[in-house]
Protein backbone atom coordinates (compact mmCIF):
# COMPACT_ATOMS: atom_id res chain seq x y z
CA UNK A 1 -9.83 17.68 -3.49
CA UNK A 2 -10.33 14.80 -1.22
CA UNK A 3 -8.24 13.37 1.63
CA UNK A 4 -7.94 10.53 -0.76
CA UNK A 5 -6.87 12.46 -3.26
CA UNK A 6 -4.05 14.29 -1.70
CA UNK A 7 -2.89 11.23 0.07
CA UNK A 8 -2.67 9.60 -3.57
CA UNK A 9 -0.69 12.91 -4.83
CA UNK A 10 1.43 13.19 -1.95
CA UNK A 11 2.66 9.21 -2.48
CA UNK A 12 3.68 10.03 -5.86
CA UNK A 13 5.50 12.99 -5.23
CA UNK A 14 8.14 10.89 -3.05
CA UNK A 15 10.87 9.94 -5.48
CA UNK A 16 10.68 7.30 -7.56
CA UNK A 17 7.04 6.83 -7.21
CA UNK A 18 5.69 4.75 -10.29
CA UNK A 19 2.28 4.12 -9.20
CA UNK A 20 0.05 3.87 -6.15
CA UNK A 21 -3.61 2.25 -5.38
CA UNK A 22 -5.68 2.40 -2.24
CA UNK A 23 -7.81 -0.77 -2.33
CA UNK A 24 -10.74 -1.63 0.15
CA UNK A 25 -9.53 -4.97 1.54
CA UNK A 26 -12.54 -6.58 2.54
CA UNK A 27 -14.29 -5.96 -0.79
CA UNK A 28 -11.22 -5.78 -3.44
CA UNK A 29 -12.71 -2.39 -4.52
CA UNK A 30 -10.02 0.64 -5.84
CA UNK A 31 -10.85 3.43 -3.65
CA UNK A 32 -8.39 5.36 -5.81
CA UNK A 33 -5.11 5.17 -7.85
CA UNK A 34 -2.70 7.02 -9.27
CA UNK A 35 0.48 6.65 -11.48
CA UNK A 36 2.01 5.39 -14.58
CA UNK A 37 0.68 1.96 -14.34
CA UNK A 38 -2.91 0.80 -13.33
CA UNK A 39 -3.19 -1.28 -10.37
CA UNK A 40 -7.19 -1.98 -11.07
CA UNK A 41 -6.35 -5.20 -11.82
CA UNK A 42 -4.57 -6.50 -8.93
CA UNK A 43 -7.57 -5.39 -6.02
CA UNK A 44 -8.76 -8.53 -5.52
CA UNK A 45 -5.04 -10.22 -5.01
CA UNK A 46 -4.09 -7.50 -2.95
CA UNK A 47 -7.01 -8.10 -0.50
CA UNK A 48 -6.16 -11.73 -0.52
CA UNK A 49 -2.70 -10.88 0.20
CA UNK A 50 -3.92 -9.00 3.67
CA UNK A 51 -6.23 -11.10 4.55
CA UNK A 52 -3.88 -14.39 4.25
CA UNK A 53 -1.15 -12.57 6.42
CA UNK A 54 -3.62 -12.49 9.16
CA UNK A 55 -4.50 -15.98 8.58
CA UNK A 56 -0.26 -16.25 9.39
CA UNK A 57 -0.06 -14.87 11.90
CA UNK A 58 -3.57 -16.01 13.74
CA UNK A 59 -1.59 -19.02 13.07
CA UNK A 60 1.48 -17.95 15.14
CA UNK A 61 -0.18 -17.08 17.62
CA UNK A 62 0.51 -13.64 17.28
CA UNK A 63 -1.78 -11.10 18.33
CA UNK A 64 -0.32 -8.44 16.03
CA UNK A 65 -1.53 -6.72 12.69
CA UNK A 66 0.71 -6.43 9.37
CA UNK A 67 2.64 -2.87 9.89
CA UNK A 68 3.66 -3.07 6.35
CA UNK A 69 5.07 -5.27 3.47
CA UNK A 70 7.29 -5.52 0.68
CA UNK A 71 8.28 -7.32 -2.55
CA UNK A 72 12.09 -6.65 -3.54
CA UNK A 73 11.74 -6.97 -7.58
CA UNK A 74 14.83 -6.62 -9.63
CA UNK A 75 14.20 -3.19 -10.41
CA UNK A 76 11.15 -1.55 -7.87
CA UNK A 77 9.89 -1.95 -4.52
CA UNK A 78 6.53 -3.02 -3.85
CA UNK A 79 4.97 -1.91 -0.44
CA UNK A 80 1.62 -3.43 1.21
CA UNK A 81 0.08 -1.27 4.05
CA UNK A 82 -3.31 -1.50 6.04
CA UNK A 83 -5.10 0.96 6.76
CA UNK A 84 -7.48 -1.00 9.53
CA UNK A 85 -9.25 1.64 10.83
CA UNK A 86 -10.79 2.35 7.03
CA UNK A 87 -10.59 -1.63 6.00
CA UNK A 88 -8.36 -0.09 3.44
CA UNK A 89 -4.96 -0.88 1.65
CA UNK A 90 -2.36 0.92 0.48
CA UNK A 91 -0.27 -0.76 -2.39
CA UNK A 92 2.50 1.14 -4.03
CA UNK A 93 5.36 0.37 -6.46
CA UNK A 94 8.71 2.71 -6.39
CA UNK A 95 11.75 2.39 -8.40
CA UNK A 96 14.53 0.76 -6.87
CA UNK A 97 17.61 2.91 -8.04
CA UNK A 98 15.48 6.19 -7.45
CA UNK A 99 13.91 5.87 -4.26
CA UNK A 100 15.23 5.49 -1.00
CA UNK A 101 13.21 2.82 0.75
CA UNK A 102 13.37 4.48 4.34
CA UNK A 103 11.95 7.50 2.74
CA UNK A 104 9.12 5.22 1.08
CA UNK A 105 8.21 3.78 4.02
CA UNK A 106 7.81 6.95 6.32
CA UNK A 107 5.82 8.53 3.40
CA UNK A 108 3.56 5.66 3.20
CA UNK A 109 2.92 5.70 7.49
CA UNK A 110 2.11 9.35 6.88
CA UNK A 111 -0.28 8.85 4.10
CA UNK A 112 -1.83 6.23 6.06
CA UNK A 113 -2.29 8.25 9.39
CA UNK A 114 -3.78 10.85 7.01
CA UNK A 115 -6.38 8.72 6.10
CA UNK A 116 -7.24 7.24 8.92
């Protein structure tokens, strides 16, 4: 099993994973994915969503990159995080009332640093 691999397994076994996708953000290619919905079709969006944030904050003047980010839905989560070092993306989706988003987001910076 790949590095990949167990860093997609490991995301979903943090409760109330619903699905995960590791994207390659200067392409829009799935590296992998994993989960009860498909996130195939959202690569390209995704990448767009990284690269705009840096257009932000270039904008700012703020010589920073994104940590992380998140969509609050009615129901789930949905977390954004580079990986720079592998021009990659992490893009997850949790259930609101089963996960607990401190949790999420610790999970997803280890999962990251794994794949590094």
């Amino acid at each position: 099993m790949s590095t990949l691999d167990a860093s997609l397994d490991a995301i979903m076994e943090i409760d109330g994973a619903i699905a995960v996708a590791v994207f390659d953000f200067a392409k829009g290619a799935v590296l992998g994915e994993r989960g009860e919905i498909s996130l195939r079709g959202i690569a390209s969006g995704v990448a767009a969503l990284v690269q705009a944030k840096g257009t932000v904050m270039k904008g700012l003047n703020m010589n920073e990159n994104m940590e992380d980010g998140m969509f609050t839905l009615e129901t789930q989560y949905h977390l954004v995080k580079p990986v720079y070092s592998k021009s990659a993306v992490i893009y997850a989706i949790f259930d609101k009332n089963k996960s607990m988003l401190a949790l999420v987001r610790r999970g997803l910076q280890d999962v990251a640093a794994s794949i590094a």
